[in-house]
Each structure stands twice: as structure tokens, then as C-alpha cells.
N, C-alpha and C. Protein backbone atom coordinates (compact mmCIF):
# COMPACT_ATOMS: atom_id res chain seq x y z
N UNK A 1 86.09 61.94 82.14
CA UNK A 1 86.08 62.53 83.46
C UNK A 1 86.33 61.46 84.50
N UNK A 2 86.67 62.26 85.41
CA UNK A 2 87.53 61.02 86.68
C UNK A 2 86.67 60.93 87.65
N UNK A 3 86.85 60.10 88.37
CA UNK A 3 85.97 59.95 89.39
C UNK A 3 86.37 61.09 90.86
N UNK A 4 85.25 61.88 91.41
CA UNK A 4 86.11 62.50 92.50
C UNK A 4 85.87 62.18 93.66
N UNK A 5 86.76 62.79 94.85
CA UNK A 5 86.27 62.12 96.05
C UNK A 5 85.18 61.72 96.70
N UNK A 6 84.28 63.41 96.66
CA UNK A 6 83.58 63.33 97.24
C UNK A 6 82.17 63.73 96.05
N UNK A 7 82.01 63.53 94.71
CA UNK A 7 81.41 64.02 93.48
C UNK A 7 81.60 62.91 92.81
N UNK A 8 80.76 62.44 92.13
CA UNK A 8 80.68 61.59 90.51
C UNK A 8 81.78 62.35 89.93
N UNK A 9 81.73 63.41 89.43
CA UNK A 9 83.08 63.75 88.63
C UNK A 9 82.65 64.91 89.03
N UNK A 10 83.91 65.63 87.75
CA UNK A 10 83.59 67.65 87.73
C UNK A 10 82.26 68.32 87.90
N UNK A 11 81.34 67.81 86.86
CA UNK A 11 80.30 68.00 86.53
C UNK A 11 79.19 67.94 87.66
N UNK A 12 79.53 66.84 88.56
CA UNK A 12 78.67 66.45 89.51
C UNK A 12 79.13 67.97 90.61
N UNK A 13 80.66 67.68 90.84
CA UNK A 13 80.76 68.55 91.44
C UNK A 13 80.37 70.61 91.32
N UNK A 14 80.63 70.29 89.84
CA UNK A 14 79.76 71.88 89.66
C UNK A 14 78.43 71.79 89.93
N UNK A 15 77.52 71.30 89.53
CA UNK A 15 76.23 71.21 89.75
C UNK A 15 75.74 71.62 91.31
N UNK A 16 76.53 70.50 92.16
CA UNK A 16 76.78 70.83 93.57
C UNK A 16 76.79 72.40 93.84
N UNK A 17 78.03 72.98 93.46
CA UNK A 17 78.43 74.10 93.41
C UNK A 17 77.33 75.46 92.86
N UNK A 18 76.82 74.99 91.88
CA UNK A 18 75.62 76.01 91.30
C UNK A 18 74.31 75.54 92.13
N UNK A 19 73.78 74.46 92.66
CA UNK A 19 73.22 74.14 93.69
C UNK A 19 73.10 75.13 94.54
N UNK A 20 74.29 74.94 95.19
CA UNK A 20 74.60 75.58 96.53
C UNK A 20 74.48 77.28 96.41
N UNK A 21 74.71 77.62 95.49
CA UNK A 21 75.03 79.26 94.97
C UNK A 21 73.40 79.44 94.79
N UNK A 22 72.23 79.03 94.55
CA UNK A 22 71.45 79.75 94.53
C UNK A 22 70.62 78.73 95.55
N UNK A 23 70.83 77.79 96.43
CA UNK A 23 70.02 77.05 97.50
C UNK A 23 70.24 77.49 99.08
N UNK A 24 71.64 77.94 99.08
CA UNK A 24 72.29 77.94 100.80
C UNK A 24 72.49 79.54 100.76
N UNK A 25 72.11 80.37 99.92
CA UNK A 25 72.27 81.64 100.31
C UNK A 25 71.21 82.59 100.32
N UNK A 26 70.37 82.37 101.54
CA UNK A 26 69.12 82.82 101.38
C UNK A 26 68.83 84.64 101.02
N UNK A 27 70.02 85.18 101.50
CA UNK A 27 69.86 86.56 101.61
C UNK A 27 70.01 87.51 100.19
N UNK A 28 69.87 86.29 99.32
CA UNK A 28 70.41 87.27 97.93
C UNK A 28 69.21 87.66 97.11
N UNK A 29 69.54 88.42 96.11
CA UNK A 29 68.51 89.36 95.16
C UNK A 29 67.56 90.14 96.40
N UNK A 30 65.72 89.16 95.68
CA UNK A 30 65.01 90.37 96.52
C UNK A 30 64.46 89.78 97.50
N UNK A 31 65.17 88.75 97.74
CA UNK A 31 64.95 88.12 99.32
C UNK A 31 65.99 88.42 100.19
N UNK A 32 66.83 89.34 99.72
CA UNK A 32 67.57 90.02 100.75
C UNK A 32 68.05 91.53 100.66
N UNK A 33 66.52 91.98 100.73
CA UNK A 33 66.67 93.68 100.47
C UNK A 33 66.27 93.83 101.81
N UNK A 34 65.45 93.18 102.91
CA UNK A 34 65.52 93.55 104.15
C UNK A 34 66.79 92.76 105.31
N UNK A 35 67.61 92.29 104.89
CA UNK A 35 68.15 91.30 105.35
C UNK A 35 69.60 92.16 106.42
N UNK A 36 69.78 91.70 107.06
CA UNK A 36 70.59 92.40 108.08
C UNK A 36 71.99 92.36 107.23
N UNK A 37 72.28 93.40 106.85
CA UNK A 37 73.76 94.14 105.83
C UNK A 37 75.03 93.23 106.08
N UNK A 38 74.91 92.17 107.05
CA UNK A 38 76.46 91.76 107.23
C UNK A 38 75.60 90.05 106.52
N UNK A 39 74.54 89.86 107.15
CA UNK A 39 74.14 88.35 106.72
C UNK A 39 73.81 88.23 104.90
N UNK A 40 73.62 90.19 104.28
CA UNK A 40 73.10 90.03 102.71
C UNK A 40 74.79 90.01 102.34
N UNK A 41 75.78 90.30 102.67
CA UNK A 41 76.83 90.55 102.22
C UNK A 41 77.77 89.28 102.20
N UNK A 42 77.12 88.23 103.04
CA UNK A 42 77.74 87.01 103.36
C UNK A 42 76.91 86.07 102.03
N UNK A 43 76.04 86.30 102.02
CA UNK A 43 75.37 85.46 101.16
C UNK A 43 75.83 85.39 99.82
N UNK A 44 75.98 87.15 99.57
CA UNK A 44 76.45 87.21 98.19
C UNK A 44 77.63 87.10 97.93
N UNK A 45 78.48 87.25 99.01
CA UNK A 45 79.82 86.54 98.47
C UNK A 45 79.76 85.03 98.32
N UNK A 46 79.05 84.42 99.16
CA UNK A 46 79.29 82.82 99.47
C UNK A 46 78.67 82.06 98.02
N UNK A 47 77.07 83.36 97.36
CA UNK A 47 76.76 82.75 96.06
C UNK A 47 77.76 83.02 94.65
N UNK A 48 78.38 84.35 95.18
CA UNK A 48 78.91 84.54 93.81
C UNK A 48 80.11 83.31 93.86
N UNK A 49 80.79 83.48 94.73
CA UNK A 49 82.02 82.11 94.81
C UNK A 49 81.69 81.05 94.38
N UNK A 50 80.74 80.34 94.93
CA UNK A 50 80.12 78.96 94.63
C UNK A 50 79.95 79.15 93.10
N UNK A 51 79.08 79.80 92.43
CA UNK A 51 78.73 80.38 91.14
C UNK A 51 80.18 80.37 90.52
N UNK A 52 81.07 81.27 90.74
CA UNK A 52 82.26 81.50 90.03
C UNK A 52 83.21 80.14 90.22
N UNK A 53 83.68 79.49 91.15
CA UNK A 53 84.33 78.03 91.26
C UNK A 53 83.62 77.46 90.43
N UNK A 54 82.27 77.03 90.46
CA UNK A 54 82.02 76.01 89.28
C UNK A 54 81.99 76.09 87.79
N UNK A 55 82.20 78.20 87.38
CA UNK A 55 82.73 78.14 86.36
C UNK A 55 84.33 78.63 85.96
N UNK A 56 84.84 78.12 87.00
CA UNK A 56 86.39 78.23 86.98
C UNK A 56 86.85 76.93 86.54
N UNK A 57 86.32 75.33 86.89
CA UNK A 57 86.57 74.15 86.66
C UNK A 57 86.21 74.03 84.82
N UNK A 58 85.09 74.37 84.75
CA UNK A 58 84.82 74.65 82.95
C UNK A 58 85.33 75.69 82.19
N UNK A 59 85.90 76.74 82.80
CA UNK A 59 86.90 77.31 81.74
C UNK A 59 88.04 76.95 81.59
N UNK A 60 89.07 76.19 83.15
CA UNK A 60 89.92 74.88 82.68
C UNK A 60 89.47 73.97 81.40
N UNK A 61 88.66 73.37 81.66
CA UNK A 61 88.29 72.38 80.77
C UNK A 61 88.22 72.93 79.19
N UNK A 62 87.57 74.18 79.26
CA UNK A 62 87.41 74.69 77.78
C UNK A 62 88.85 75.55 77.17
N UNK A 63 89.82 75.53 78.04
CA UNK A 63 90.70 76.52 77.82
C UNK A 63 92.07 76.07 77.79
N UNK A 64 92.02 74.97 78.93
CA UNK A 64 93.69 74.64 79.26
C UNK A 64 93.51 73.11 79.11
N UNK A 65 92.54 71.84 79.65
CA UNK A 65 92.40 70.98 79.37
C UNK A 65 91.51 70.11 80.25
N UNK A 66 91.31 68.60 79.98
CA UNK A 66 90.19 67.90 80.42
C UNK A 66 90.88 67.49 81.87
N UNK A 67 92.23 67.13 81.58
CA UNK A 67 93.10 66.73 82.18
C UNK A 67 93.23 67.51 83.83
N UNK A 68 93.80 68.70 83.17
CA UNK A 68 93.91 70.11 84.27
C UNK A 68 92.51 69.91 85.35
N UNK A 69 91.49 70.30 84.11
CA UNK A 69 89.88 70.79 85.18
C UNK A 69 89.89 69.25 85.49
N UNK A 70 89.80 67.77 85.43
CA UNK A 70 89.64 67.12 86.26
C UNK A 70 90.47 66.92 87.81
N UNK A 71 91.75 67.70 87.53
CA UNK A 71 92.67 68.09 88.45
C UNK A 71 92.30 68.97 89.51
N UNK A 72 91.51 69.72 88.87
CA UNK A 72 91.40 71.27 89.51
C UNK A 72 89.99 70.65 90.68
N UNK A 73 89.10 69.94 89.72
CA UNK A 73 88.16 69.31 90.71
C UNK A 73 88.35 68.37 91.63
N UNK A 74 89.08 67.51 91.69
CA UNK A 74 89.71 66.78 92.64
C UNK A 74 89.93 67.41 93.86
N UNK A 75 90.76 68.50 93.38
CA UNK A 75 91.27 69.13 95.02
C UNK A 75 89.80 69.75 95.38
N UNK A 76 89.26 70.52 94.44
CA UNK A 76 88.57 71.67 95.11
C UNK A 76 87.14 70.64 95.39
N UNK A 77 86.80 69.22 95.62
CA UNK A 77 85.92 68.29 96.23
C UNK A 77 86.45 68.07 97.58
N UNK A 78 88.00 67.31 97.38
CA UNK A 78 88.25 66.91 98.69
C UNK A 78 88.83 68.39 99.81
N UNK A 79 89.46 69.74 98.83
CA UNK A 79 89.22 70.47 100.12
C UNK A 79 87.21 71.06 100.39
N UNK A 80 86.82 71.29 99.82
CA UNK A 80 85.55 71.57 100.37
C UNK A 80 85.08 71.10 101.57
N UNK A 81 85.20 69.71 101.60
CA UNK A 81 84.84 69.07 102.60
C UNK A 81 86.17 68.67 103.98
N UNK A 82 87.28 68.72 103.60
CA UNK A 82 88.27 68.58 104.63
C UNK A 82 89.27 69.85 104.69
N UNK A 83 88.95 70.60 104.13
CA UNK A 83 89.63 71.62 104.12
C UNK A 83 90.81 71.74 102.92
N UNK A 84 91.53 73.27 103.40
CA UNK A 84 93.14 73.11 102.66
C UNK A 84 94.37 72.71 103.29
N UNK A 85 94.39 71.07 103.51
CA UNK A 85 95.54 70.59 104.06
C UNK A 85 96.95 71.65 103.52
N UNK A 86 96.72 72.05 102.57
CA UNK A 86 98.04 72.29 102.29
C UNK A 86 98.60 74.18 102.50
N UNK A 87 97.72 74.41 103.01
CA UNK A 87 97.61 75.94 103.85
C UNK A 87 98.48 76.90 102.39
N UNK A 88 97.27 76.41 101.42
CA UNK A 88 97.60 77.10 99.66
C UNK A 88 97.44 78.44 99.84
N UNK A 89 96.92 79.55 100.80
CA UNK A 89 96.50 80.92 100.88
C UNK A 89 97.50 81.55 101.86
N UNK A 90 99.06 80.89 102.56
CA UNK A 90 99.67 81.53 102.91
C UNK A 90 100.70 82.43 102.72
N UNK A 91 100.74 82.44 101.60
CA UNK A 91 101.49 83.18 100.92
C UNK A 91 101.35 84.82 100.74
N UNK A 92 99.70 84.60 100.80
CA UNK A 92 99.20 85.68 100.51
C UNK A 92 98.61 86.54 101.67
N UNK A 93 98.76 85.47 103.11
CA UNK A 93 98.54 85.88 104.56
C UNK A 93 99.83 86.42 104.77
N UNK A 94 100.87 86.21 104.11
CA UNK A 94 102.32 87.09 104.58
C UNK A 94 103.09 87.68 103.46
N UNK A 95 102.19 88.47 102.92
CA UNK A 95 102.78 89.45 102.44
C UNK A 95 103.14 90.62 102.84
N UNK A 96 104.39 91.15 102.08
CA UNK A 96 105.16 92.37 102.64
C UNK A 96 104.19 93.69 102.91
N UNK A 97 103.99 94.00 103.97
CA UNK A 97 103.15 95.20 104.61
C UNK A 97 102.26 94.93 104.87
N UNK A 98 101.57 93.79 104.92
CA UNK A 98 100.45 93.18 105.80
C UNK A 98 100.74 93.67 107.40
N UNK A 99 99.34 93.61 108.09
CA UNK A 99 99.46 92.96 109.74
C UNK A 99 99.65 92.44 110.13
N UNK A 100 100.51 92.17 110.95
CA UNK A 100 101.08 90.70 111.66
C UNK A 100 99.71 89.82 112.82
């Protein structure tokens, strides 16, 4: 494993990631059955993501290679923290019959 930007490696960086999925989202399970419907709905997307990215880097690793998921973690350390320099989701902001 490689060293990452902003992570010891992958690993560090999933950990982070599963961290964060059940530390920074206070509104989930049954600590967010009274929780105001837009702040429980934020949470649980923000845990399931966090949750699902860090096992998106290990099914690289278990599936396609060590190589790839140390790849895959690289970016997804240094955009976390600086963003997506490379505006990777526009493609899908202009698609045919979208809103302008």
C-alpha cells in the first residue's frame, strides 16, 4: 500500500471513512427518529456514502487490484479534502433532458 495524501494509506483512509459514517452523522438509527426529516435524511445519506466509499476502495482491492484501489484512494483522500479539481460529475450535470 502507498502512501496517501492526506491518509497513511487506503486502509487508514477507510477507517477514516467508517469513522466518519457512524461519528459525524448524528441523526441516524434511533437517535434520529425525532430528528427534523431533512437533517435525518442528510445524515443517512452522508453515513451510508461514507460507509459505501470505504467499501468501494476494498472491493477494488479484492476484485480488480492492489494497484487500482491504491489508485482509487489517492484521489478519493486528496479530493475529500480539496475537492474535484477535475469537475468528474459533469457529464452527468449535462445530460440530454436535464434542466438547464
Amino acid at each position: 500500500m502507498k502512501p496517501l495524501p492526506y491518509h497513511d494509506d487506503r486502509n487508514d483512509l477507510r477507517r477514516s471513512l467508517l469513522d466518519a459514517s457512524r461519528d459525524y452523522f448524528p441523526a441516524t438509527g434511533a437517535a434520529g427518529a425525532n430528528a427534523d426529516p431533512a437533517l435525518r435524511m442528510a445524515c443517512v445519506l452522508g453515513s451510508g456514502y461514507a460507509y459505501n466509499l470505504a467499501a468501494a476502495v476494498q472491493w477494488v482491492a479484492l476484485n480488480v487490484g492492489d494497484e487500482q484501489a491504491d489508485n482509487l484512494a489517492e484521489w478519493l483522500s486528496d479530493s475529500l479534502v480539496n475537492g474535484d479539481d477535475e469537475d468528474l460529475n459533469s457529464d452527468i450535470d449535462t445530460l440530454p433532458g436535464d434542466p438547464a
